[in-house]
C-alpha atoms as a PDB file:
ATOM      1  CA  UNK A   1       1.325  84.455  57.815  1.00  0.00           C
ATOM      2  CA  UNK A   2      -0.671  86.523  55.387  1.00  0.00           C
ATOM      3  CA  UNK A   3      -1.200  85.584  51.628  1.00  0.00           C
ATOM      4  CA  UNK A   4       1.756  85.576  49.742  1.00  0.00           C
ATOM      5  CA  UNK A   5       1.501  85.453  45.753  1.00  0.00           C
ATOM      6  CA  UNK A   6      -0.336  88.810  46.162  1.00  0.00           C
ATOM      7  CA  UNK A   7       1.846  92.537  46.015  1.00  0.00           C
ATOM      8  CA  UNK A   8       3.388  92.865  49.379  1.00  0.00           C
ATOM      9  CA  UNK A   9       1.135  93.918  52.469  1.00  0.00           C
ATOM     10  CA  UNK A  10       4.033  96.609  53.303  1.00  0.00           C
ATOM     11  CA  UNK A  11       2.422  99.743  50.919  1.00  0.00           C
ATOM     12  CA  UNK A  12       6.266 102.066  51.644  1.00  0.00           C
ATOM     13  CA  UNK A  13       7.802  98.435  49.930  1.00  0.00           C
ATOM     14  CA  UNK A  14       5.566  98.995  47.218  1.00  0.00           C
ATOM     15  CA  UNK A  15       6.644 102.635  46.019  1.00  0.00           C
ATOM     16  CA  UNK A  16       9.723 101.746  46.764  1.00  0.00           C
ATOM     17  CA  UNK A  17       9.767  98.982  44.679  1.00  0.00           C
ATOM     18  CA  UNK A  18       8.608 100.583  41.901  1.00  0.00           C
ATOM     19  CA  UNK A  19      10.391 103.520  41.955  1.00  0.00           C
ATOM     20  CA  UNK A  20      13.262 101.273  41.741  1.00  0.00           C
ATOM     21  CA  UNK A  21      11.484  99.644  38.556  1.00  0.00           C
ATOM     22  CA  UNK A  22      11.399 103.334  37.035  1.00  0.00           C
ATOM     23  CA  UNK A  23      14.871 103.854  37.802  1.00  0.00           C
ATOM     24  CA  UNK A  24      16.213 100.531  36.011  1.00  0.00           C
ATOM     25  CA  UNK A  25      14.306 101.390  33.105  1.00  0.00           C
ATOM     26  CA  UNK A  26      15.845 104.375  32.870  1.00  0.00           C
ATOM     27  CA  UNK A  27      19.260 103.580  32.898  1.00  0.00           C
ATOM     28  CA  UNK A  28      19.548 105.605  35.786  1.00  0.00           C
ATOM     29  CA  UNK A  29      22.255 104.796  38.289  1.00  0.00           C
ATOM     30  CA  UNK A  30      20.764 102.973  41.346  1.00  0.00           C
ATOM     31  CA  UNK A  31      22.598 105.818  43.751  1.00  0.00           C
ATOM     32  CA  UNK A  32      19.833 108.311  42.346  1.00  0.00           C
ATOM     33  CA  UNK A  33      17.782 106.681  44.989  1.00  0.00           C
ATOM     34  CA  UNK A  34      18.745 106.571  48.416  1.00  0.00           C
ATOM     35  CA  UNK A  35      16.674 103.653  49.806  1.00  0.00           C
ATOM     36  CA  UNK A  36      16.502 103.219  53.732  1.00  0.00           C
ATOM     37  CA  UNK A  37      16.168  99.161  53.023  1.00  0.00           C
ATOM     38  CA  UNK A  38      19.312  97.281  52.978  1.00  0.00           C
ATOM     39  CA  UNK A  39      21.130  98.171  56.283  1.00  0.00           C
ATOM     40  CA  UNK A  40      20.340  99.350  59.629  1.00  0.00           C
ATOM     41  CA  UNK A  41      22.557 100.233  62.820  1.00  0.00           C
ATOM     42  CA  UNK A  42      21.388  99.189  66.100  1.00  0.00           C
ATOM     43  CA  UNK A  43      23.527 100.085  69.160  1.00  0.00           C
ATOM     44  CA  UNK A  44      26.498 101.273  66.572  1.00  0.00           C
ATOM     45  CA  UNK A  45      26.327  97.430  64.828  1.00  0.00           C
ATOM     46  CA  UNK A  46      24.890  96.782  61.432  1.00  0.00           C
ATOM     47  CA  UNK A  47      22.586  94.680  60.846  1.00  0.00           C
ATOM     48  CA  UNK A  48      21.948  93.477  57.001  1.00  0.00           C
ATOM     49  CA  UNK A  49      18.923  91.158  55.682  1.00  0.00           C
ATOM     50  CA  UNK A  50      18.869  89.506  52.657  1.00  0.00           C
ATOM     51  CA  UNK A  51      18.263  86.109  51.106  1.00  0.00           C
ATOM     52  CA  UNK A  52      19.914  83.023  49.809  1.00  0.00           C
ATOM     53  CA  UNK A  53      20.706  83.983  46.182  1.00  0.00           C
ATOM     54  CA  UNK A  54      18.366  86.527  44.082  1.00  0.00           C
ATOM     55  CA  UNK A  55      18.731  84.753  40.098  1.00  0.00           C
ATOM     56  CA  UNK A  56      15.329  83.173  40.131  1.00  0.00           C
ATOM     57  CA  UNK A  57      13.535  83.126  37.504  1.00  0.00           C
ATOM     58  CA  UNK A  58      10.332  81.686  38.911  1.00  0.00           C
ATOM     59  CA  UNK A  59      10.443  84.948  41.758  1.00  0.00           C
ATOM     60  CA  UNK A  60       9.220  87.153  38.793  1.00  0.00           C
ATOM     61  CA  UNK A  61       5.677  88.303  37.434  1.00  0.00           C
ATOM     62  CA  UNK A  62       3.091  90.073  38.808  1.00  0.00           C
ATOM     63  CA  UNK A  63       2.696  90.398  42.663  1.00  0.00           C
ATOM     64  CA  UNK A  64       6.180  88.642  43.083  1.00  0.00           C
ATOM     65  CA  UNK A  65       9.807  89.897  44.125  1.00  0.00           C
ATOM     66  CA  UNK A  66      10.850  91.081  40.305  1.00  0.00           C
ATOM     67  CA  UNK A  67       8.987  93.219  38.239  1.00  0.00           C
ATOM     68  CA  UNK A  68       7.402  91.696  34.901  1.00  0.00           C
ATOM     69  CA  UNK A  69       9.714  93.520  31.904  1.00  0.00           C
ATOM     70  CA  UNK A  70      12.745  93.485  34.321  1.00  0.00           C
ATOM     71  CA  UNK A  71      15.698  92.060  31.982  1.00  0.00           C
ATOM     72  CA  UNK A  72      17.430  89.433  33.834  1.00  0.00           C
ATOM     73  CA  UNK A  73      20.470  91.202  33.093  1.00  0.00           C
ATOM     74  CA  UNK A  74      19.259  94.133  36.023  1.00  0.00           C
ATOM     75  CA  UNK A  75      18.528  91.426  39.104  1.00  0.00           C
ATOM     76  CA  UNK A  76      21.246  91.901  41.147  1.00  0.00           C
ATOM     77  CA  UNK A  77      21.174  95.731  40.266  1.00  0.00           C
ATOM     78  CA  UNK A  78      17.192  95.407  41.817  1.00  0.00           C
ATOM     79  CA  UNK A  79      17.926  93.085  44.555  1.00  0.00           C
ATOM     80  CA  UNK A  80      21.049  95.091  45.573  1.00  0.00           C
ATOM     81  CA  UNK A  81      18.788  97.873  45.909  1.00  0.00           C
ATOM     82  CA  UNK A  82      15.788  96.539  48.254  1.00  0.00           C
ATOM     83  CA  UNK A  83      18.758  94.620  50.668  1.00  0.00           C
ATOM     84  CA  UNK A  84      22.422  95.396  52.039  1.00  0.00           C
ATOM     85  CA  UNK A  85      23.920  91.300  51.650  1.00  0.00           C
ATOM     86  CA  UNK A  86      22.835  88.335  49.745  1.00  0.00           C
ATOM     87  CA  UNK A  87      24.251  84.407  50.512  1.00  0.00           C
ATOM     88  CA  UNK A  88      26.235  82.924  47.302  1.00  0.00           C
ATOM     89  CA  UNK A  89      24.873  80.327  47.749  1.00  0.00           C
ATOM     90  CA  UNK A  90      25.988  78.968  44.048  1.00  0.00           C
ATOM     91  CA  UNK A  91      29.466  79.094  45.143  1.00  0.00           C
ATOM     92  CA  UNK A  92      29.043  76.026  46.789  1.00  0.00           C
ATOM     93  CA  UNK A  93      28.954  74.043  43.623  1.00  0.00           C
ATOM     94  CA  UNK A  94      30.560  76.561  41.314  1.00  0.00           C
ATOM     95  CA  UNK A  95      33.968  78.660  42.204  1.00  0.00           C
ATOM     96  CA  UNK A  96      33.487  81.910  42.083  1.00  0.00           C
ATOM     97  CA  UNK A  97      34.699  83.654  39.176  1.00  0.00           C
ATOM     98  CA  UNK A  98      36.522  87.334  39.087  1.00  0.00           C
ATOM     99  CA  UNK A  99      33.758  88.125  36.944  1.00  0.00           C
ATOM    100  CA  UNK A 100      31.306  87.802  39.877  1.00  0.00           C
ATOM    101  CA  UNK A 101      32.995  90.418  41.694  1.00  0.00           C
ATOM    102  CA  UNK A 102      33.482  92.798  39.102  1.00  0.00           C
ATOM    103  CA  UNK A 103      29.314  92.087  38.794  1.00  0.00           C
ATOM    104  CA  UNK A 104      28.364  93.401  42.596  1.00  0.00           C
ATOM    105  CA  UNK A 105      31.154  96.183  42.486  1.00  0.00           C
ATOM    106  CA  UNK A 106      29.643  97.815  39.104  1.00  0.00           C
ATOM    107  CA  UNK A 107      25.948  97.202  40.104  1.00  0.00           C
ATOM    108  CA  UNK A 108      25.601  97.350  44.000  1.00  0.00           C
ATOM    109  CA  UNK A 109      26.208  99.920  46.762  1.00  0.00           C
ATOM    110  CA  UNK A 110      29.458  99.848  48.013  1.00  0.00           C
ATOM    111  CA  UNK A 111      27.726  98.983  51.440  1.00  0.00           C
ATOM    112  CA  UNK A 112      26.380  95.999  49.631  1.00  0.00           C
ATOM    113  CA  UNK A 113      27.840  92.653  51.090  1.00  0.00           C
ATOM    114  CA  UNK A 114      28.487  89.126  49.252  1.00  0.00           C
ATOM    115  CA  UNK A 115      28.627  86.343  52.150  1.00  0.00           C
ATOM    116  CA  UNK A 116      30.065  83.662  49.925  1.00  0.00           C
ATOM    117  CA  UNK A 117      29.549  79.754  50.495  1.00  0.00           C
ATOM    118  CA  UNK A 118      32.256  77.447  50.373  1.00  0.00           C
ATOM    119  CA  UNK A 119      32.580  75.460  47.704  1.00  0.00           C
ATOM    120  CA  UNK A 120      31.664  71.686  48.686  1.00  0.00           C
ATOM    121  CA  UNK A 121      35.296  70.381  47.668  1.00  0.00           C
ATOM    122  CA  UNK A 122      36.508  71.943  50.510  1.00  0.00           C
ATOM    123  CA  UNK A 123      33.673  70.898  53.471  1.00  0.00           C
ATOM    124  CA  UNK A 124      31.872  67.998  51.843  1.00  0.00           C
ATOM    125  CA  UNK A 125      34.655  66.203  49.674  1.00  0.00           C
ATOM    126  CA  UNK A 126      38.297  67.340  51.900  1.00  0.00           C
ATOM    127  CA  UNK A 127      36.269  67.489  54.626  1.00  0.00           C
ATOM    128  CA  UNK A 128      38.437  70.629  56.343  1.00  0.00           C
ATOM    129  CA  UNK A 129      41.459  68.307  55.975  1.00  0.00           C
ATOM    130  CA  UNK A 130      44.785  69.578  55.358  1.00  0.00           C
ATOM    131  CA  UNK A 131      44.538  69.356  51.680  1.00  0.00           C
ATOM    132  CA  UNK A 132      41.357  71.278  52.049  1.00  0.00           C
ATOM    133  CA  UNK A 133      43.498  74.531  52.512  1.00  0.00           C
ATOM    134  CA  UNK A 134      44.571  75.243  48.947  1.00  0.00           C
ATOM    135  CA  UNK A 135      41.281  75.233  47.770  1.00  0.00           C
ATOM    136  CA  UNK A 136      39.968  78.047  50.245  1.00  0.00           C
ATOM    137  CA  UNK A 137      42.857  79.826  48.959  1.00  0.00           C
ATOM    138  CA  UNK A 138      42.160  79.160  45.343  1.00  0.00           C
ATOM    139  CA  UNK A 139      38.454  80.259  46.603  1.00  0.00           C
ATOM    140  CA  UNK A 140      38.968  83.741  48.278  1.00  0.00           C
ATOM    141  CA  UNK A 141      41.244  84.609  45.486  1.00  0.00           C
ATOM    142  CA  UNK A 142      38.364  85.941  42.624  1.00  0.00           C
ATOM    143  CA  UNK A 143      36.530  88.135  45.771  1.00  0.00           C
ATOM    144  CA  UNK A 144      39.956  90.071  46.429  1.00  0.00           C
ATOM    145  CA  UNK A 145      38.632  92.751  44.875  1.00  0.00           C
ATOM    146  CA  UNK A 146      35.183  93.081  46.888  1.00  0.00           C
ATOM    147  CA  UNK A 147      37.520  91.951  49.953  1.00  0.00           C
ATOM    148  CA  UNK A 148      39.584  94.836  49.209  1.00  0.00           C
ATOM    149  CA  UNK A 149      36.470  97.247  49.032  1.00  0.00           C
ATOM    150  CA  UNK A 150      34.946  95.669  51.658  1.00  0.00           C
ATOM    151  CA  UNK A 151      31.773  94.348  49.931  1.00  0.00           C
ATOM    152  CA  UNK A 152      32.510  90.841  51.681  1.00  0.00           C
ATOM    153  CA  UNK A 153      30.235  89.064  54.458  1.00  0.00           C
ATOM    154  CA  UNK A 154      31.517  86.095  56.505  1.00  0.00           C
ATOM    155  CA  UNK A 155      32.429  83.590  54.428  1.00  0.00           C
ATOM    156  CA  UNK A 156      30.187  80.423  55.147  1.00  0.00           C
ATOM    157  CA  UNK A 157      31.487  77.024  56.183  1.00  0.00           C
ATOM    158  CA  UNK A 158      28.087  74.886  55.767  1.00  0.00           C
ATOM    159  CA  UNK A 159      29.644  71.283  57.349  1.00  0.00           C
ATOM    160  CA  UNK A 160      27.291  68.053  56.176  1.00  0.00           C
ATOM    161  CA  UNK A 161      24.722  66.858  58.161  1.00  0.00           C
ATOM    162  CA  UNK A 162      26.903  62.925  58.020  1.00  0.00           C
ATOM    163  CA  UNK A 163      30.352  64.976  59.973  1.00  0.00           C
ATOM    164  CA  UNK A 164      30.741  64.241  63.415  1.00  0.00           C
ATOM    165  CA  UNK A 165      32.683  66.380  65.659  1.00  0.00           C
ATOM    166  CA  UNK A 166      35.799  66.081  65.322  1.00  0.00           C
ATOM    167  CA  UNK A 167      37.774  69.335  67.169  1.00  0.00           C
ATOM    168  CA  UNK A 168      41.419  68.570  65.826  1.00  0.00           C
ATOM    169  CA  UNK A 169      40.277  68.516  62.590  1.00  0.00           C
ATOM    170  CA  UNK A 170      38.363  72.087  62.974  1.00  0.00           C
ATOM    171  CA  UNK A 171      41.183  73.046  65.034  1.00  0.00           C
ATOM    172  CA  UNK A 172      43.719  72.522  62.802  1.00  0.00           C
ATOM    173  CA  UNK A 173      41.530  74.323  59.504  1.00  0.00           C
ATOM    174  CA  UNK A 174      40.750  77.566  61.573  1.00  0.00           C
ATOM    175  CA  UNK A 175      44.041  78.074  62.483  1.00  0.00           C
ATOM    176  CA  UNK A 176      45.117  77.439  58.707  1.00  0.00           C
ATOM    177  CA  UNK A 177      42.281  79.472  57.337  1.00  0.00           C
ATOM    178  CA  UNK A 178      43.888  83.373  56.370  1.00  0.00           C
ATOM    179  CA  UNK A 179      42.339  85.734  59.453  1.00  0.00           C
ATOM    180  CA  UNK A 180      42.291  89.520  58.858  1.00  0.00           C
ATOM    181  CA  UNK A 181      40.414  92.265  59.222  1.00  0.00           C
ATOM    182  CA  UNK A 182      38.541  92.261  55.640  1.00  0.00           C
ATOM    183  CA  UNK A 183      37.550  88.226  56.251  1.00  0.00           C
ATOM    184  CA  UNK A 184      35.359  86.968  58.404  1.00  0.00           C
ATOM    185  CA  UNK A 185      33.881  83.543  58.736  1.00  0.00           C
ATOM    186  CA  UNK A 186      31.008  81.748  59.984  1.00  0.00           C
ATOM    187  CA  UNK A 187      30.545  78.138  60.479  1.00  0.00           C
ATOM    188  CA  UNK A 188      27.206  75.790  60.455  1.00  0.00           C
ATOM    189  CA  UNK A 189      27.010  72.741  62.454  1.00  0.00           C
ATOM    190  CA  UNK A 190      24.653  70.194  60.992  1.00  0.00           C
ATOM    191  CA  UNK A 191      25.450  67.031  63.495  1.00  0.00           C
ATOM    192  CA  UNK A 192      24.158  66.930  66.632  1.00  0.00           C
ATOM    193  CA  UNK A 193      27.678  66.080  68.252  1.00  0.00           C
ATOM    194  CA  UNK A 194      28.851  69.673  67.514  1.00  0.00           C
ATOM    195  CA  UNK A 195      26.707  70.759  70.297  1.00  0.00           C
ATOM    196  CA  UNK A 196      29.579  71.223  73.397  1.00  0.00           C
ATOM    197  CA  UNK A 197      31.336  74.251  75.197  1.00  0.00           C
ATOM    198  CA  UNK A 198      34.251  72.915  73.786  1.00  0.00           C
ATOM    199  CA  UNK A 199      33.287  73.768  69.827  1.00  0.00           C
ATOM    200  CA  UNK A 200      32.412  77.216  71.087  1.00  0.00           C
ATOM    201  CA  UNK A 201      35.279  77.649  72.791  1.00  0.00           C
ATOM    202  CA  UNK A 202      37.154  76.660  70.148  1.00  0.00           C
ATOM    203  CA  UNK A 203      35.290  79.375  67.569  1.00  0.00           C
ATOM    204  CA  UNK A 204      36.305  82.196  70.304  1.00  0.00           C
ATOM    205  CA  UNK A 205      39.887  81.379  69.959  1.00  0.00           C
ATOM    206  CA  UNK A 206      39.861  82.080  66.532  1.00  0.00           C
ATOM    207  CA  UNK A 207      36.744  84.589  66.641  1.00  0.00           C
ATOM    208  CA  UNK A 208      35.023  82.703  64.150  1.00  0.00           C
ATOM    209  CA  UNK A 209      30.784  83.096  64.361  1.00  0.00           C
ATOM    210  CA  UNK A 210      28.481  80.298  65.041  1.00  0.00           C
ATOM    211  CA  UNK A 211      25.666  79.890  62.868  1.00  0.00           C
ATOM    212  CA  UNK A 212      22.517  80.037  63.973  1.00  0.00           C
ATOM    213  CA  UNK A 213      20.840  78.507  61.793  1.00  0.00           C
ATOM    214  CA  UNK A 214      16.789  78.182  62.465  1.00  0.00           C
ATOM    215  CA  UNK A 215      15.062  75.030  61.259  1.00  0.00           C
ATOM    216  CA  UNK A 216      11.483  73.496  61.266  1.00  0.00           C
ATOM    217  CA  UNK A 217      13.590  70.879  63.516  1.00  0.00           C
ATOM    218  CA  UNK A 218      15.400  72.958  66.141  1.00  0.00           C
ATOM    219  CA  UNK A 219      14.730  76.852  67.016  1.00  0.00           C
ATOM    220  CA  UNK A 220      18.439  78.813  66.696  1.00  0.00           C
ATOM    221  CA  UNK A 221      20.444  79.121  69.485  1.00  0.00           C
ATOM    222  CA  UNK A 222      22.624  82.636  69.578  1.00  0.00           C
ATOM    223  CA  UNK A 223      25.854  81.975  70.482  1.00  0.00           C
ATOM    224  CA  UNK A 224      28.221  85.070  70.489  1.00  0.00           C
ATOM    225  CA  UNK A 225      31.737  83.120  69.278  1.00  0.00           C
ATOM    226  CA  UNK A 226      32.918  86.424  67.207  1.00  0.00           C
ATOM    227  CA  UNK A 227      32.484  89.582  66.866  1.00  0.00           C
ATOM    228  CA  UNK A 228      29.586  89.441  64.431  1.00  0.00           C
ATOM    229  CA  UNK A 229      26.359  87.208  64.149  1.00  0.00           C
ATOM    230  CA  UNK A 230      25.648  85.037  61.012  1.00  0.00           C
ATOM    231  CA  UNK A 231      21.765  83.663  61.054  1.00  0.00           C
ATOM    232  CA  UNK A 232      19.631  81.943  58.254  1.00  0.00           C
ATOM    233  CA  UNK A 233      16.153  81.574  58.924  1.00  0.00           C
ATOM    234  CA  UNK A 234      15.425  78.464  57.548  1.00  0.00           C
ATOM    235  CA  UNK A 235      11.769  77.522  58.923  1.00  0.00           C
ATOM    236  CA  UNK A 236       9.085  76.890  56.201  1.00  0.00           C
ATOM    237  CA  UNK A 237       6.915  79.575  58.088  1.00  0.00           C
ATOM    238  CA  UNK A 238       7.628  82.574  59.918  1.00  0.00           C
ATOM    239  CA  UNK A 239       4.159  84.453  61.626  1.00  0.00           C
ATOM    240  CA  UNK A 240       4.525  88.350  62.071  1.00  0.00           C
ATOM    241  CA  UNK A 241       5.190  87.440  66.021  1.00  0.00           C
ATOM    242  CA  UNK A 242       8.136  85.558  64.786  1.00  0.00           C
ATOM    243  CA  UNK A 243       9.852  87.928  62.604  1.00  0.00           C
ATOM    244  CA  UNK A 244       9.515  90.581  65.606  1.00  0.00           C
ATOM    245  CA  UNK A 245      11.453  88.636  68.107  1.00  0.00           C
ATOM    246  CA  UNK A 246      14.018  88.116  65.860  1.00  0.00           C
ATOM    247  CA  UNK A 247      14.595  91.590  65.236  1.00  0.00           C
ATOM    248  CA  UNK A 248      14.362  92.220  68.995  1.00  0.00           C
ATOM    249  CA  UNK A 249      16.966  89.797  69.645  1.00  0.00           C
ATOM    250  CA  UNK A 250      19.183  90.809  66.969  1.00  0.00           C
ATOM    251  CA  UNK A 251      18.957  94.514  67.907  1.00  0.00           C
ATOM    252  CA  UNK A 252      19.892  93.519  71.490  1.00  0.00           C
ATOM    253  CA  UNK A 253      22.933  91.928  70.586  1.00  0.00           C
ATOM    254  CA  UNK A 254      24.217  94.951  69.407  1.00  0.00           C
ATOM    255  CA  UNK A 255      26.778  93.071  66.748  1.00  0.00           C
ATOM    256  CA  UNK A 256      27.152  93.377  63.098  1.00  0.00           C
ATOM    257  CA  UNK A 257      25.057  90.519  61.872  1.00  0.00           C
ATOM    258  CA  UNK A 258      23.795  89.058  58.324  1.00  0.00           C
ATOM    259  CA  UNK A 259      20.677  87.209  58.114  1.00  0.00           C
ATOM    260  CA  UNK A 260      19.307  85.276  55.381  1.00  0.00           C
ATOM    261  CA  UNK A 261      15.357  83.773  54.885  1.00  0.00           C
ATOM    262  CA  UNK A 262      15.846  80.817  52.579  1.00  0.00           C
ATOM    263  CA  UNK A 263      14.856  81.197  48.921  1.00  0.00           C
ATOM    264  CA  UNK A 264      13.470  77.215  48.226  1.00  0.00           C
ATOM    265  CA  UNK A 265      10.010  75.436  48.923  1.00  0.00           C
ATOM    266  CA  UNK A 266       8.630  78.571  50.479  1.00  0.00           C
ATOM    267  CA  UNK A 267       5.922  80.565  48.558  1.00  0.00           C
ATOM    268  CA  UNK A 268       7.371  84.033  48.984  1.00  0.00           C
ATOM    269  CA  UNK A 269      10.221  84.701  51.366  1.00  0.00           C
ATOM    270  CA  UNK A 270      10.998  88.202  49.724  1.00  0.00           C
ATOM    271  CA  UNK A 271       7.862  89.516  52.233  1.00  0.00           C
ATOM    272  CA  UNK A 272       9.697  87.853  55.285  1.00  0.00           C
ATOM    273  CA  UNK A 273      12.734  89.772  54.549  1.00  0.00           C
ATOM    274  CA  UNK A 274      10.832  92.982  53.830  1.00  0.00           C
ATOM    275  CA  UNK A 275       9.571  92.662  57.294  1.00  0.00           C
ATOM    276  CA  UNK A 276      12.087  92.096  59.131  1.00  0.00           C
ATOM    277  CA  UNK A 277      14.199  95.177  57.195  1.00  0.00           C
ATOM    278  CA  UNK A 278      11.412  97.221  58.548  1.00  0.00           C
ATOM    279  CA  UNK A 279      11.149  95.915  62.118  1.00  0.00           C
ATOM    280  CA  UNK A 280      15.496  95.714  62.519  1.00  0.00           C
ATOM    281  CA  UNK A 281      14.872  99.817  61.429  1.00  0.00           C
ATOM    282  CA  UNK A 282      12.796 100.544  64.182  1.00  0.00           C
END
C-alpha cells in the first residue's frame, strides 16, 4: 500500500474534498453539491462504503480524512458527504439516543444509511436469550425515525468471540427479532463452531445476512443468507490488488451491500475506502 499520512493519491478525492471544505464553511447546504461518492448501483443493487464510526479526533490535520479548521460540530455533515453508510459502532456500548437520529436526518442525504450495532447487553451480557428481546426493542425504538425514512442499514449482531453455537438459541432470537421491510439485519460469527450449513440455513429462513467479516486471521467467505450483503474489512493492510477484487466480487453479486474498512490501529483507512468507492463505480 502506498504512504498514508500524506493527501490522498486519488487527485478527483482531493477537489472533491475540498470543495466540500468550501461548502461547510459556507454554511451552504451539503445538497449544493452533488457528489458521485457515497453510493453506486451495480446490476440494479447498491452498493455503499463507509467506515466504522467518523468522530475521531486524531483523523484530522493536514493530509488526513478532516480538514484542519473543520468544527467538530460539521463531521458527520463531511463524512456524510464523501460516503453513503457509516457503522455505529458506539451503539454497542451506548443506546442510541433520538437525538442521534434527528443528527443524520438534518445533516446527511436522505440516501445516507446508519447500520447500527447492537448494544452489548443484548449479545454479550443476555447473550440472544429470551430476556434479550426487550432490549432490541428498547434499541430500535430512537432510529424509528431514520427507519421510517429509510436512512437505516442492517442492524449488526456482532456475537463474542467466547459463544459457541448454539442454533436454538439463535433460532429462537431471529424469530423474536421484529422483520419488515425497513429492518434488516446482519449477524457476525466470531467462534469457529458457527461454521455449518446448518447456521446458514438457518439465516435463509429468516433472510438474515451473514457477515463477512475479513480478518488478518481468516479471508471472508460470501455467503448469500439474505437479500443483501454486510462486509467489514477488517485486515490491517489492504494492497491496491486487494481492494479491486473486492469490488469485483461485490459488483458480481449484484445485491445491496454495506461495507465497512475498520477505523482502529490502521494508519489511514479513509484512502482504502476512497478506493474502493472509486473501483465499486466503475
Amino acid at each position: 500500500m502506498q504512504e498514508v499520512r500524506g493527501s490522498s493519491p486519488l487527485a478527483s478525492t482531493k477537489i472533491l474534498r475540498d470543495l466540500r471544505f468550501w461548502i461547510l464553511d459556507l454554511h451552504l447546504p451539503i445538497s449544493d453539491l452533488q457528489s458521485p461518492l457515497p453510493c453506486h448501483t451495480s446490476l440494479m443493487a447498491e452498493i455503499r462504503v463507509g467506515m466504522s464510526g467518523y468522530a475521531y479526533p486524531e483523523w484530522q490535520g493536514e493530509g488526513l480524512f478532516y480538514p484542519p479548521g473543520l468544527a467538530k460540530s460539521k463531521y458527520l455533515t463531511f463524512y456524510a458527504s464523501r460516503y453513503g453508510t457509516v457503522e455505529g459502532v458506539g451503539m454497542f456500548r451506548s443506546m442510541p439516543a433520538e437525538s442521534t437520529a434527528a443528527k443524520i436526518i438534518k445533516e446527511c442525504p436522505p440516501s445516507f444509511h446508519l447500520s447500527p450495532k447492537m448494544n452489548q447487553s443484548v449479545t454479550h451480557f443476555k447473550r440472544l436469550k429470551p430476556e434479550s428481546l426487550p432490549v432490541v426493542e428498547e434499541f430500535l425504538k430512537p432510529l424509528a425515525e431514520l427507519e421510517a425514512k429509510g436512512m437505516m442499514g442492517p442492524t449488526l449482531i456482532q456475537l463474542p468471540p467466547n459463544f459457541a453455537a448454539n442454533l436454538d438459541v439463535l433460532e429462537a432470537f431471529l424469530a423474536g427479532i421484529p422483520h419488515r421491510p425497513t429492518l434488516r439485519w446482519a449477524v457476525e460469527f466470531r467462534h469457529p463452531s458457527w461454521q455449518t450449513p446448518e447456521t446458514e440455513t438457518l439465516l435463509k429462513k429468516h433472510a438474515v445476512a451473514w457477515v463477512a467479516d475479513d480478518t488478518d486471521d481468516a479471508d471472508a467467505v460470501i455467503r448469500e443468507t439474505a437479500d443483501h450483503l454486510y462486509v467489514r474489512l477488517r485486515k490491517t493492510e489492504y494492497s491496491d490488488a486487494n481492494l479491486k477484487s473486492w469490488a469485483a466480487r461485490l459488483k458480481s453479486v449484484g445485491q445491496d451491500a454495506h461495507v465497512y474498512v475498520r477505523h482502529t490501529d490502521v494508519e489511514s483507512p479513509w484512502l482504502w475506502a476512497d478506493r474502493l468507492v472509486e473501483l465499486v463505480g466503475e
